[in-house]
C-alpha atoms as a PDB file:
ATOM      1  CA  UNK A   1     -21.321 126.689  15.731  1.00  0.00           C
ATOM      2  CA  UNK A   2     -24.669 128.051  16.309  1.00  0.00           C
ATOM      3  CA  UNK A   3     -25.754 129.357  19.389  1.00  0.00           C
ATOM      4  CA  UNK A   4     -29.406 128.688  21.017  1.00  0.00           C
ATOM      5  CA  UNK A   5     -28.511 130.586  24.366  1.00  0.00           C
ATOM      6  CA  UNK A   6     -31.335 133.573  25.145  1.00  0.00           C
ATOM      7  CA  UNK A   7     -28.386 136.418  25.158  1.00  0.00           C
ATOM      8  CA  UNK A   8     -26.651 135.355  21.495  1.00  0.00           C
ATOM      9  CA  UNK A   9     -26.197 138.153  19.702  1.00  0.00           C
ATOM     10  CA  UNK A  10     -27.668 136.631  16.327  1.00  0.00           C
ATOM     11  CA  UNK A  11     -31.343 135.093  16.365  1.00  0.00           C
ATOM     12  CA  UNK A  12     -31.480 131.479  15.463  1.00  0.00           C
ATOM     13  CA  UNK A  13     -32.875 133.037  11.810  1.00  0.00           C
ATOM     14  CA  UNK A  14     -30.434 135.233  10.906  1.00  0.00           C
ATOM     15  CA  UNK A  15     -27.727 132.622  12.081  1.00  0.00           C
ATOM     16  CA  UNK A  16     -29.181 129.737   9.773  1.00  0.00           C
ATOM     17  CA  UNK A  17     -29.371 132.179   6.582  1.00  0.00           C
ATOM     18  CA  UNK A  18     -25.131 132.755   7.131  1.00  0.00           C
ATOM     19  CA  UNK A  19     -24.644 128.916   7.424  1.00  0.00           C
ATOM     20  CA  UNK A  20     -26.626 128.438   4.261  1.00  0.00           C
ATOM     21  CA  UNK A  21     -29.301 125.797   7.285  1.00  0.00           C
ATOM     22  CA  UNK A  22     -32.555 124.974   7.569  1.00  0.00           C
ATOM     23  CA  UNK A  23     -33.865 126.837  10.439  1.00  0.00           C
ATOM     24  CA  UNK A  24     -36.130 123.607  11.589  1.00  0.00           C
ATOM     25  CA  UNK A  25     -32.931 121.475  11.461  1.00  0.00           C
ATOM     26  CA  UNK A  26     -31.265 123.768  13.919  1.00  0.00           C
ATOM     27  CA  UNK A  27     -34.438 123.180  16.190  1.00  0.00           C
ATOM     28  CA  UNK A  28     -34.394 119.179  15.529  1.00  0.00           C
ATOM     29  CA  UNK A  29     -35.405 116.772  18.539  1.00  0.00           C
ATOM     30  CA  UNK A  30     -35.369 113.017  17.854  1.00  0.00           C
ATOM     31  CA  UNK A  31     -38.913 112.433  18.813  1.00  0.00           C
ATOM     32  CA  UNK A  32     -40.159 110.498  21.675  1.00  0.00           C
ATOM     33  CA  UNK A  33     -42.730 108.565  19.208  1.00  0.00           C
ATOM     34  CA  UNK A  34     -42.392 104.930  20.856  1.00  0.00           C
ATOM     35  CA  UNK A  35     -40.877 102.381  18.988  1.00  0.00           C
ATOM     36  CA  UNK A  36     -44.216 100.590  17.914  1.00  0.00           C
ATOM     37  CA  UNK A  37     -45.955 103.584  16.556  1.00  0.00           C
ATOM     38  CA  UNK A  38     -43.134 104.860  14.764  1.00  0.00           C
ATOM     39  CA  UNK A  39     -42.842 100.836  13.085  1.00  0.00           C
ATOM     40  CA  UNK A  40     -46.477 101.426  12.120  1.00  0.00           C
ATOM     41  CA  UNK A  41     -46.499 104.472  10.457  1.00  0.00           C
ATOM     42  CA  UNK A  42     -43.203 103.721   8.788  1.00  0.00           C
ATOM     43  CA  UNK A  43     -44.933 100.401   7.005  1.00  0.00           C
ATOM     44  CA  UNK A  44     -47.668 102.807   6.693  1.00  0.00           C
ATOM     45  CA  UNK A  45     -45.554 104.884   4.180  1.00  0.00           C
ATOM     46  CA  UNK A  46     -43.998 101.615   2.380  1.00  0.00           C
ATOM     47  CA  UNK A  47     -47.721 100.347   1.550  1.00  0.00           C
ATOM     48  CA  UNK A  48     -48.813 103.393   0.366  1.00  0.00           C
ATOM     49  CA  UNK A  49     -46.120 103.980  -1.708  1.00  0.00           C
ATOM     50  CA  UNK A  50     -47.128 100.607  -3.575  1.00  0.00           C
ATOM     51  CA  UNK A  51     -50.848 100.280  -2.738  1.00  0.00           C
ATOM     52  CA  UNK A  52     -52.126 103.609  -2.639  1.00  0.00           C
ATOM     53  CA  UNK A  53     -55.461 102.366  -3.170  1.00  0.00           C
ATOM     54  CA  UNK A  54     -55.318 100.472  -0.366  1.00  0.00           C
ATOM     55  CA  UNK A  55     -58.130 101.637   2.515  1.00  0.00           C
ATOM     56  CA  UNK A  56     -58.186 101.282   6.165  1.00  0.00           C
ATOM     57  CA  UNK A  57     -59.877  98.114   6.457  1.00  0.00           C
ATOM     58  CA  UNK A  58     -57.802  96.295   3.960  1.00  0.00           C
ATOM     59  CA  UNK A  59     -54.303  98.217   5.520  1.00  0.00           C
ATOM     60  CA  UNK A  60     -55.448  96.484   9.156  1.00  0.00           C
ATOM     61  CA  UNK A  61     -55.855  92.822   7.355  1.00  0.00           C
ATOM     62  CA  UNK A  62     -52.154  93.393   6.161  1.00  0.00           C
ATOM     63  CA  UNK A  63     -50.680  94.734   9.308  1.00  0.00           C
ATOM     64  CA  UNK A  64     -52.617  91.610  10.815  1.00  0.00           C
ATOM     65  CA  UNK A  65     -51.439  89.235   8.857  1.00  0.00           C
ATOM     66  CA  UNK A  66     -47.911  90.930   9.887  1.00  0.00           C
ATOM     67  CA  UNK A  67     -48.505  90.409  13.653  1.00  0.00           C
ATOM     68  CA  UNK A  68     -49.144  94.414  14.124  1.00  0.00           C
ATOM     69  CA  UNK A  69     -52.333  94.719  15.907  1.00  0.00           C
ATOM     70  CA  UNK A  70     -54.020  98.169  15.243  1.00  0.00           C
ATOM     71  CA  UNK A  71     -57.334  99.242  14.887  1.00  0.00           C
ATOM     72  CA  UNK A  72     -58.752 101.176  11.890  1.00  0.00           C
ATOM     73  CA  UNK A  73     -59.527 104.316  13.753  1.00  0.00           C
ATOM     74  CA  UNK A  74     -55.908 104.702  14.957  1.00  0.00           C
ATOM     75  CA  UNK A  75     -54.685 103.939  11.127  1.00  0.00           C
ATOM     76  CA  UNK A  76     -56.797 106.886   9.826  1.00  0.00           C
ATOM     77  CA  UNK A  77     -54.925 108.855  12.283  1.00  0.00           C
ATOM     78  CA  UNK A  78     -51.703 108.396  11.662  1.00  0.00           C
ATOM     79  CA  UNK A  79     -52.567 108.910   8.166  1.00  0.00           C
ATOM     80  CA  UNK A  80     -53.848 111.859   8.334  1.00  0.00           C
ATOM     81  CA  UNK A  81     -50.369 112.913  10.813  1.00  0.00           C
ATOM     82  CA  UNK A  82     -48.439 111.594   7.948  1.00  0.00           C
ATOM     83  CA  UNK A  83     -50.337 113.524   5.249  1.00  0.00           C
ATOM     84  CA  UNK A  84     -51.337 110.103   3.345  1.00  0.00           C
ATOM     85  CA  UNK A  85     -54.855 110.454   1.595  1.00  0.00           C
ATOM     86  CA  UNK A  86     -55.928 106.974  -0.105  1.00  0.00           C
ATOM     87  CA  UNK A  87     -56.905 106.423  -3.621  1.00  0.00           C
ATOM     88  CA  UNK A  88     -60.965 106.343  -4.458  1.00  0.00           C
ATOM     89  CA  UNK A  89     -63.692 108.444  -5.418  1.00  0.00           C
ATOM     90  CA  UNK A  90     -64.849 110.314  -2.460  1.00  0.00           C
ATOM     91  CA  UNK A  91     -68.612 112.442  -2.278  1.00  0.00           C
ATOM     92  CA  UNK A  92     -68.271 116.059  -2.738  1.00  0.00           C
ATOM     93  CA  UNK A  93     -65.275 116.238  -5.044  1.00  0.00           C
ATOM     94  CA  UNK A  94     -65.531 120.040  -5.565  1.00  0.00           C
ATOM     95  CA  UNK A  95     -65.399 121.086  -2.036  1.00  0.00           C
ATOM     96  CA  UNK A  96     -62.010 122.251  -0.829  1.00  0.00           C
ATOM     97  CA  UNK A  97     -59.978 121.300   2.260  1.00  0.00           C
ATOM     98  CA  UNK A  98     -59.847 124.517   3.863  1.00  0.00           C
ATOM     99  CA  UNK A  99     -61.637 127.583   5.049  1.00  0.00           C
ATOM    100  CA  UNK A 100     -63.615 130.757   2.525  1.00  0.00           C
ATOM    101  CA  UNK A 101     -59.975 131.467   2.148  1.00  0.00           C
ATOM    102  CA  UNK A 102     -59.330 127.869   0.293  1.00  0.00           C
ATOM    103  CA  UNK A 103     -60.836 127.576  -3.263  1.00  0.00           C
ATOM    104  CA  UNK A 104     -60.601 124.208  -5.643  1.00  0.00           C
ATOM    105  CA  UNK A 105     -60.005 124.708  -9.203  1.00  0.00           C
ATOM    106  CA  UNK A 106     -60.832 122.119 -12.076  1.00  0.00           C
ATOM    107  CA  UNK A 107     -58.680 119.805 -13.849  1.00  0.00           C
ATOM    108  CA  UNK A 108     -56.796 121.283 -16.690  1.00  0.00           C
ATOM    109  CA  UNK A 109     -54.909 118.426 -18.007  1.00  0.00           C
ATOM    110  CA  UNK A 110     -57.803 116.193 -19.484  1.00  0.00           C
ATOM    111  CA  UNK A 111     -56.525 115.632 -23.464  1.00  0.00           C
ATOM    112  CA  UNK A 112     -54.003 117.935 -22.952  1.00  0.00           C
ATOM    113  CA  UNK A 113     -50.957 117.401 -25.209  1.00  0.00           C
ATOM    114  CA  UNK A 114     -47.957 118.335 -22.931  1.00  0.00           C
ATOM    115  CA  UNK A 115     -45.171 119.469 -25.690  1.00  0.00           C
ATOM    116  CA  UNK A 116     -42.396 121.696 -24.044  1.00  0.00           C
ATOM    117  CA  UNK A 117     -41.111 122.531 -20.733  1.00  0.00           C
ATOM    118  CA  UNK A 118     -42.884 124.896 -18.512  1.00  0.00           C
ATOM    119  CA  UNK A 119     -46.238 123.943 -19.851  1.00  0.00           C
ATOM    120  CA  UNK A 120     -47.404 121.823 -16.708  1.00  0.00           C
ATOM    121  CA  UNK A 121     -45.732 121.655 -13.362  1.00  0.00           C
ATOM    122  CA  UNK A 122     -46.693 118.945 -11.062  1.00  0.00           C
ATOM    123  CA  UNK A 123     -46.817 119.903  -7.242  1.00  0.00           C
ATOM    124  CA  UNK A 124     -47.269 117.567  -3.992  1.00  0.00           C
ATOM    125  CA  UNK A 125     -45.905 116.909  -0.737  1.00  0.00           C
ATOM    126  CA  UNK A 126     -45.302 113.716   0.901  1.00  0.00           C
ATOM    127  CA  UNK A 127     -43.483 111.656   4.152  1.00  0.00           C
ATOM    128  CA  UNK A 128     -39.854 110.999   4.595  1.00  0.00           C
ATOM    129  CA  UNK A 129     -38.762 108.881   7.265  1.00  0.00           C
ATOM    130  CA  UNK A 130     -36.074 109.129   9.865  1.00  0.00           C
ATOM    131  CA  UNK A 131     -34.901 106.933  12.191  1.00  0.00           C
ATOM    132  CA  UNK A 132     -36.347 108.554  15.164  1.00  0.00           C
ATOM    133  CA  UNK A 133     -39.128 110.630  12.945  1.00  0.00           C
ATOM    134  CA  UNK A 134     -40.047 111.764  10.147  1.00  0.00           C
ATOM    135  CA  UNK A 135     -40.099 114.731   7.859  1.00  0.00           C
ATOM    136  CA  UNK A 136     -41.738 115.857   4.245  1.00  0.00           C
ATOM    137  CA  UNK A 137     -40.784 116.550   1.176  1.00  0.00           C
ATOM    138  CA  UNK A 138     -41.942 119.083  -1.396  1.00  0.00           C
ATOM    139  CA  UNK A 139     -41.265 118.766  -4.763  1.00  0.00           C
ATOM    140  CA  UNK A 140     -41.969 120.683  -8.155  1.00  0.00           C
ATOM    141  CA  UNK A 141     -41.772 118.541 -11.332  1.00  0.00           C
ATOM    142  CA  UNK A 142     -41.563 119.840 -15.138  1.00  0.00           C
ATOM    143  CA  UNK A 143     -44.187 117.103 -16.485  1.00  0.00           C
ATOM    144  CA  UNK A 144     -42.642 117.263 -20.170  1.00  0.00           C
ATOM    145  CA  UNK A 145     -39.057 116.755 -19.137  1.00  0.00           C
ATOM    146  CA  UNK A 146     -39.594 114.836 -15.222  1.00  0.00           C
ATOM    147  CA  UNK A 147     -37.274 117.779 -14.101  1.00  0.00           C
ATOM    148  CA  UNK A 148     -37.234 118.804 -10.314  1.00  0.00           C
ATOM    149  CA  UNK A 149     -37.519 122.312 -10.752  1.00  0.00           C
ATOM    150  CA  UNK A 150     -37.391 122.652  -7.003  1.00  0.00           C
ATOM    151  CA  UNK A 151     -37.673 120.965  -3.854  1.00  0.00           C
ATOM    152  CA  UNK A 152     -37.780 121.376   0.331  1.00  0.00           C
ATOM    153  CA  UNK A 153     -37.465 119.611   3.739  1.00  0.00           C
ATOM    154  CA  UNK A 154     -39.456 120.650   7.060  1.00  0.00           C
ATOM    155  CA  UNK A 155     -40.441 118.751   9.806  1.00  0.00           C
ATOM    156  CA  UNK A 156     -43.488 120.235  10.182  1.00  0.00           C
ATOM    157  CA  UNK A 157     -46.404 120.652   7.574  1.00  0.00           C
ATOM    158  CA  UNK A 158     -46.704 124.111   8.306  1.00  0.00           C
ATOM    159  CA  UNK A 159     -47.259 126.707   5.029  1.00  0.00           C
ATOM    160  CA  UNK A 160     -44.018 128.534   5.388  1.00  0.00           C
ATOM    161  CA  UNK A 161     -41.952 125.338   3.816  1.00  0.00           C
ATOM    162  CA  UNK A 162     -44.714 125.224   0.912  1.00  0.00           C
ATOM    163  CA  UNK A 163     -44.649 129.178  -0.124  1.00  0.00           C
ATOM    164  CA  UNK A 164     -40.908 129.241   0.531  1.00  0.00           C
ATOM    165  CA  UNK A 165     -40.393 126.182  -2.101  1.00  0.00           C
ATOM    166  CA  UNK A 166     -42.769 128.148  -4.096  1.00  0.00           C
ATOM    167  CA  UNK A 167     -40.648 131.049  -4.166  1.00  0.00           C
ATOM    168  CA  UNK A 168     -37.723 128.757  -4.890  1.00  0.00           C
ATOM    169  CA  UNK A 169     -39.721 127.253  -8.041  1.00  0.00           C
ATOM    170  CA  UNK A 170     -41.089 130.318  -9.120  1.00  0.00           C
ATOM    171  CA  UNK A 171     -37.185 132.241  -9.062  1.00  0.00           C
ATOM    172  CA  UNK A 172     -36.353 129.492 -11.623  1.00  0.00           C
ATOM    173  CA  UNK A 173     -39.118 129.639 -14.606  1.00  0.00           C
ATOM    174  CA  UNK A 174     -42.992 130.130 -14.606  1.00  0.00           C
ATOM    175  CA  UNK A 175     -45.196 127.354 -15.767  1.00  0.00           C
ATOM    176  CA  UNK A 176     -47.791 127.664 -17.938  1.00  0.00           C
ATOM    177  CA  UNK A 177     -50.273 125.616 -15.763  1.00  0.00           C
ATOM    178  CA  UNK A 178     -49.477 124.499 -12.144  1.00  0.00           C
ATOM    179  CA  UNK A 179     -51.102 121.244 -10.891  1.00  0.00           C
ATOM    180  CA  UNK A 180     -51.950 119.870  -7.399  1.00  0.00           C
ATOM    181  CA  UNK A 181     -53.978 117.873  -5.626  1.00  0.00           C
ATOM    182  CA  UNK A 182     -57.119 119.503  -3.274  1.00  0.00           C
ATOM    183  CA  UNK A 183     -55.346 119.588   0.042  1.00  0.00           C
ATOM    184  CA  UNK A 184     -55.441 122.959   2.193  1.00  0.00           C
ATOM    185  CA  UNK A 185     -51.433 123.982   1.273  1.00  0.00           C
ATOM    186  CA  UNK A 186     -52.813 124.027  -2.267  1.00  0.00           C
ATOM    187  CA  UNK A 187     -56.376 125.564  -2.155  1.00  0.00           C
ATOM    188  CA  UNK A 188     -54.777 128.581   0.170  1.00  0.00           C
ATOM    189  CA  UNK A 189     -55.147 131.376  -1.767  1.00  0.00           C
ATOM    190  CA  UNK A 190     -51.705 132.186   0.020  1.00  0.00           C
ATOM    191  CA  UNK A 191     -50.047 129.439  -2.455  1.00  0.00           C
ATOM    192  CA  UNK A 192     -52.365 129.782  -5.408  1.00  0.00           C
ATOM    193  CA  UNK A 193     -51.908 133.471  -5.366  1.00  0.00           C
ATOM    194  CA  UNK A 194     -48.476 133.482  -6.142  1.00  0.00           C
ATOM    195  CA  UNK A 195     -48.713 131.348  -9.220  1.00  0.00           C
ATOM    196  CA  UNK A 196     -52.080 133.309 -10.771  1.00  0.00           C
ATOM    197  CA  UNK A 197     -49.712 136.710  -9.815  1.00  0.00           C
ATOM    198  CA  UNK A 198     -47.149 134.966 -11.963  1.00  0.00           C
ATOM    199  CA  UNK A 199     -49.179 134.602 -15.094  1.00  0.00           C
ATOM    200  CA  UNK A 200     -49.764 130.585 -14.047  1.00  0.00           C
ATOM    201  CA  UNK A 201     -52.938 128.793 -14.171  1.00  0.00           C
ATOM    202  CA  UNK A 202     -54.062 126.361 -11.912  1.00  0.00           C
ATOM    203  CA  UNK A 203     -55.343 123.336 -12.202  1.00  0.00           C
ATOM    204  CA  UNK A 204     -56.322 120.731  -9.166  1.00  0.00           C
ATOM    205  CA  UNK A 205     -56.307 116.657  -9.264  1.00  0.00           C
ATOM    206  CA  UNK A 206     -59.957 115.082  -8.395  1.00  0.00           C
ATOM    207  CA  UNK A 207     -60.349 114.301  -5.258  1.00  0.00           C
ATOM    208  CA  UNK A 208     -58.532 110.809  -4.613  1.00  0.00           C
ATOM    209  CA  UNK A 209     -57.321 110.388  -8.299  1.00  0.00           C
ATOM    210  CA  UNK A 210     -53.336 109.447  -8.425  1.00  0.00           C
ATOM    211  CA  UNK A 211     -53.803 109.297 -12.224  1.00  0.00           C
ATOM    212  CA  UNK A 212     -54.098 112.901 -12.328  1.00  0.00           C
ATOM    213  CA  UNK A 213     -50.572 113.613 -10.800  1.00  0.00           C
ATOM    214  CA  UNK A 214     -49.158 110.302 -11.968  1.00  0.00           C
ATOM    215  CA  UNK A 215     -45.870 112.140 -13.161  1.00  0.00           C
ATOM    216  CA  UNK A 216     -44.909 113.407  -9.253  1.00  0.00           C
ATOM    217  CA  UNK A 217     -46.902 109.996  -8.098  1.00  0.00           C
ATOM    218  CA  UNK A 218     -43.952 108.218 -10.301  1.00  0.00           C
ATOM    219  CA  UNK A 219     -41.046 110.344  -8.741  1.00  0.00           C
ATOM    220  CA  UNK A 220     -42.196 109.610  -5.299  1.00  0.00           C
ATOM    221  CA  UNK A 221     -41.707 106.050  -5.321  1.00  0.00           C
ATOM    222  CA  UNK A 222     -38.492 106.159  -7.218  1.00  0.00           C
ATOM    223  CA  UNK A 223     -37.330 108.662  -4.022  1.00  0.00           C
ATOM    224  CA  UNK A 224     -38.330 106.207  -1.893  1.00  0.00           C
ATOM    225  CA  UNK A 225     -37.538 102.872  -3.748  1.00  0.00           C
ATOM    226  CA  UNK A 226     -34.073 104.184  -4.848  1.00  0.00           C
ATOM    227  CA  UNK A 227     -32.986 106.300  -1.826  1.00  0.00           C
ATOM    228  CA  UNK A 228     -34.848 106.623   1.524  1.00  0.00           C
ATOM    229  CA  UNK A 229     -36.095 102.893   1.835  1.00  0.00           C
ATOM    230  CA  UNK A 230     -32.440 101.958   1.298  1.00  0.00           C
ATOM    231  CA  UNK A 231     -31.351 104.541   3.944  1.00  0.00           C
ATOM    232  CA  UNK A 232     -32.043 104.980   7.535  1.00  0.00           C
ATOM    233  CA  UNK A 233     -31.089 108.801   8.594  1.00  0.00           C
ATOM    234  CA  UNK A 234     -30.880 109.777  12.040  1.00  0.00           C
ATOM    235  CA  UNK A 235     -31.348 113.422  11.483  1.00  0.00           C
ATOM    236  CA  UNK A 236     -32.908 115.916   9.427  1.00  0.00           C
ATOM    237  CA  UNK A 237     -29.574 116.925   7.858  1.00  0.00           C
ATOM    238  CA  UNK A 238     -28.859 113.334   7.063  1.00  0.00           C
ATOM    239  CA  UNK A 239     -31.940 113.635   5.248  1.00  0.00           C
ATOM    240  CA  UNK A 240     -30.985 116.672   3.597  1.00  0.00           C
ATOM    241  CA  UNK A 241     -27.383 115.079   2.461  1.00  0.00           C
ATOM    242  CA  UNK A 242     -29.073 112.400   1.197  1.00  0.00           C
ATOM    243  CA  UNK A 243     -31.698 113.335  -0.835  1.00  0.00           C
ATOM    244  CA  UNK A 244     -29.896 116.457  -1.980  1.00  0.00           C
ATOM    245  CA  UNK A 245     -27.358 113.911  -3.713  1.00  0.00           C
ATOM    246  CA  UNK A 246     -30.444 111.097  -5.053  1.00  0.00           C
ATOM    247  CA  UNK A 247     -32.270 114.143  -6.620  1.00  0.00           C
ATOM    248  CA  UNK A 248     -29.391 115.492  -8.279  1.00  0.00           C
ATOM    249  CA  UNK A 249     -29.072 112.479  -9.732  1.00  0.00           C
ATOM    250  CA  UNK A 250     -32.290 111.731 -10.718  1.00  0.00           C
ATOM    251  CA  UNK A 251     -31.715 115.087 -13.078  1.00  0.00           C
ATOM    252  CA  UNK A 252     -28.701 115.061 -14.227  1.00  0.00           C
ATOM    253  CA  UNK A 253     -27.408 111.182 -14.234  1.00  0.00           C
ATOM    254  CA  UNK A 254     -30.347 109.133 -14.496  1.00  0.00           C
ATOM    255  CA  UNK A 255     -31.386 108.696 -17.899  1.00  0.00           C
ATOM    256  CA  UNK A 256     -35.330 107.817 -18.757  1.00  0.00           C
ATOM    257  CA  UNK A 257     -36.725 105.565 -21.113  1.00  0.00           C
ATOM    258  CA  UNK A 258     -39.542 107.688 -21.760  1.00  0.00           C
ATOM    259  CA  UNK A 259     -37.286 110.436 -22.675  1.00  0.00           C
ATOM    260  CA  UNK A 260     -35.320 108.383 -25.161  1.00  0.00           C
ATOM    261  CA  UNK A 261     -32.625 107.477 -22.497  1.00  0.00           C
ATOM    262  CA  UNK A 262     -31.893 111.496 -21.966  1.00  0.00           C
ATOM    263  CA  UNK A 263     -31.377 112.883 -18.734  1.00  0.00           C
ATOM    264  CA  UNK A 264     -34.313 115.611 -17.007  1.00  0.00           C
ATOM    265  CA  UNK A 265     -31.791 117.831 -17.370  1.00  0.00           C
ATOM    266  CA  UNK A 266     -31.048 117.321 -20.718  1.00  0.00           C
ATOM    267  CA  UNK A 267     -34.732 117.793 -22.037  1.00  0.00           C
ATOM    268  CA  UNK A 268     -35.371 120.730 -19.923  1.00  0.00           C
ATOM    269  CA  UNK A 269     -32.175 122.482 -21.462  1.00  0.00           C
ATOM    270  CA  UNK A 270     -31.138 124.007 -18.320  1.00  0.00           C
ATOM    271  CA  UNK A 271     -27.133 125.860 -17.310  1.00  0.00           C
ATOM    272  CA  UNK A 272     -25.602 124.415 -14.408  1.00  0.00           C
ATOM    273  CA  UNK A 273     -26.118 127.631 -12.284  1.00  0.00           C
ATOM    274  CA  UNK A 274     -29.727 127.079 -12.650  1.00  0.00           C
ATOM    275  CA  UNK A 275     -29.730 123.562 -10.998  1.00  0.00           C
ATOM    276  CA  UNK A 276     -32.362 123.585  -8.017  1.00  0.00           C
ATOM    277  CA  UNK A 277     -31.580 123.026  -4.401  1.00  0.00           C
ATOM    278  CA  UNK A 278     -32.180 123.460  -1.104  1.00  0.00           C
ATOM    279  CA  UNK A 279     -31.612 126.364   1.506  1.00  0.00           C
END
């Protein structure tokens, strides 16, 4: 169906965009990752996702006590590969992750009484695993009604999947006030631009303080408790399939106690031909 030869007459771009596919799928590899690292950095994802607190010391005891030898330095690195940051107070809060180009702003929400949807959006990005991989997921959540307003796959953490979800997000409604955490995707005035264009403000987590995104923090593990840990997909589309169908679940069959047993969908009041998805 799609051709990767040098002479087709369609670039791979142009030919994703009239199959309605990701272009990275079309350029998926199952990864050479040996099988021990790729164990390791899949556990790595299950004990953040309950222990995000958990630091590299105290991450090596576990593994140990598992029979998975690994040092602390290598840990920290696939970490950082997998785009995990652990919980705790860190020096130099205020200082972004990025370049002149990358600017922190403060935290909005402190005391803030969140009344209506639109008012706060939740941003963040984290690790899906594949059989053979991984990927990661972006995701933008109405805080008032725990609505995913949009969301997107790559295999890569490159910007492109982060301004096109943006995009996505930004097609559907503008928030009042956009949060994130401090990481480089969101301090890039390429990504922050877009919402202050839009009449947004933004406001950014302390660095290494889940309770200040606790919403998207709380969607993550249900993604992962309720779909990927109980799936094992062997390819990016896979991935796609499947998380396309848990999310639209999650906002239009999955009722929530905190909204008094009413579907996201049904608090955030939106028309079926509004209902977010994926390219």
């Amino acid at each position: 169906m799609v051709d990767r030869s040098s002479g087709a007459e369609l670039p791979i771009i142009c030919q994703a965009q009239l199959l309605s596919l990701s272009r990275s799928g079309l350029y998926y590899q199952p990864c050479s990752l040996c099988a021990r690292e790729l164990h390791i950095k899949h556990r790595l994802d299950e004990l953040f996702t309950e222990h995000p607190f958990l630091g590299s010391r105290k991450v090596m005891a576990v593994l140990a006590g598992e029979g998975i030898a690994v040092g602390r330095h290598t840990i920290r690195r696939y970490q950082q590969q997998m785009g995990l940051q652990t919980i705790y107070p860190k020096p130099n809060l205020s200082r972004p992750s990025g370049g002149p180009e990358h600017h922190a702003y403060p935290y909005l929400l402190r005391g803030l009484a969140i009344s209506q949807p639109n008012q706060v959006w939740g941003v963040d990005i984290t690790y899906i695993r594949l059989s053979q991989g991984w990927m990661y997921l972006i995701a933008f959540l109405d805080w008032f009604s725990r609505y995913v307003v949009a969301w997107e796959l790559s295999q890569t953490l490159e910007m492109d999947f982060v301004l096109a979800c943006s995009e996505q997000a930004l097609s559907v409604a503008t928030p009042q006030i956009i949060n994130s955490d401090q990481g480089s995707h969101f301090t890039s005035e390429r990504f922050t631009g877009r919402f202050l264009c839009a009449g947004a403000q933004i406001s950014m987590d302390g660095r290494g303080r889940c309770m200040d995104n606790i919403f998207t923090e709380r969607l993550w593990r249900s993604v992962k408790y309720a779909e990927v840990y109980l799936s094992e997909y062997a390819s990016p589309r896979e991935a796609r399939h499947g998380l396309s169908r848990y999310l639209s679940f999650y906002n239009t069959g999955r009722p929530h106690q905190a909204l008094d047993y009413k579907t996201p969908a049904q608090v955030y009041n939106r028309s079926p031909k509004t209902q977010p998805g994926t390219a």
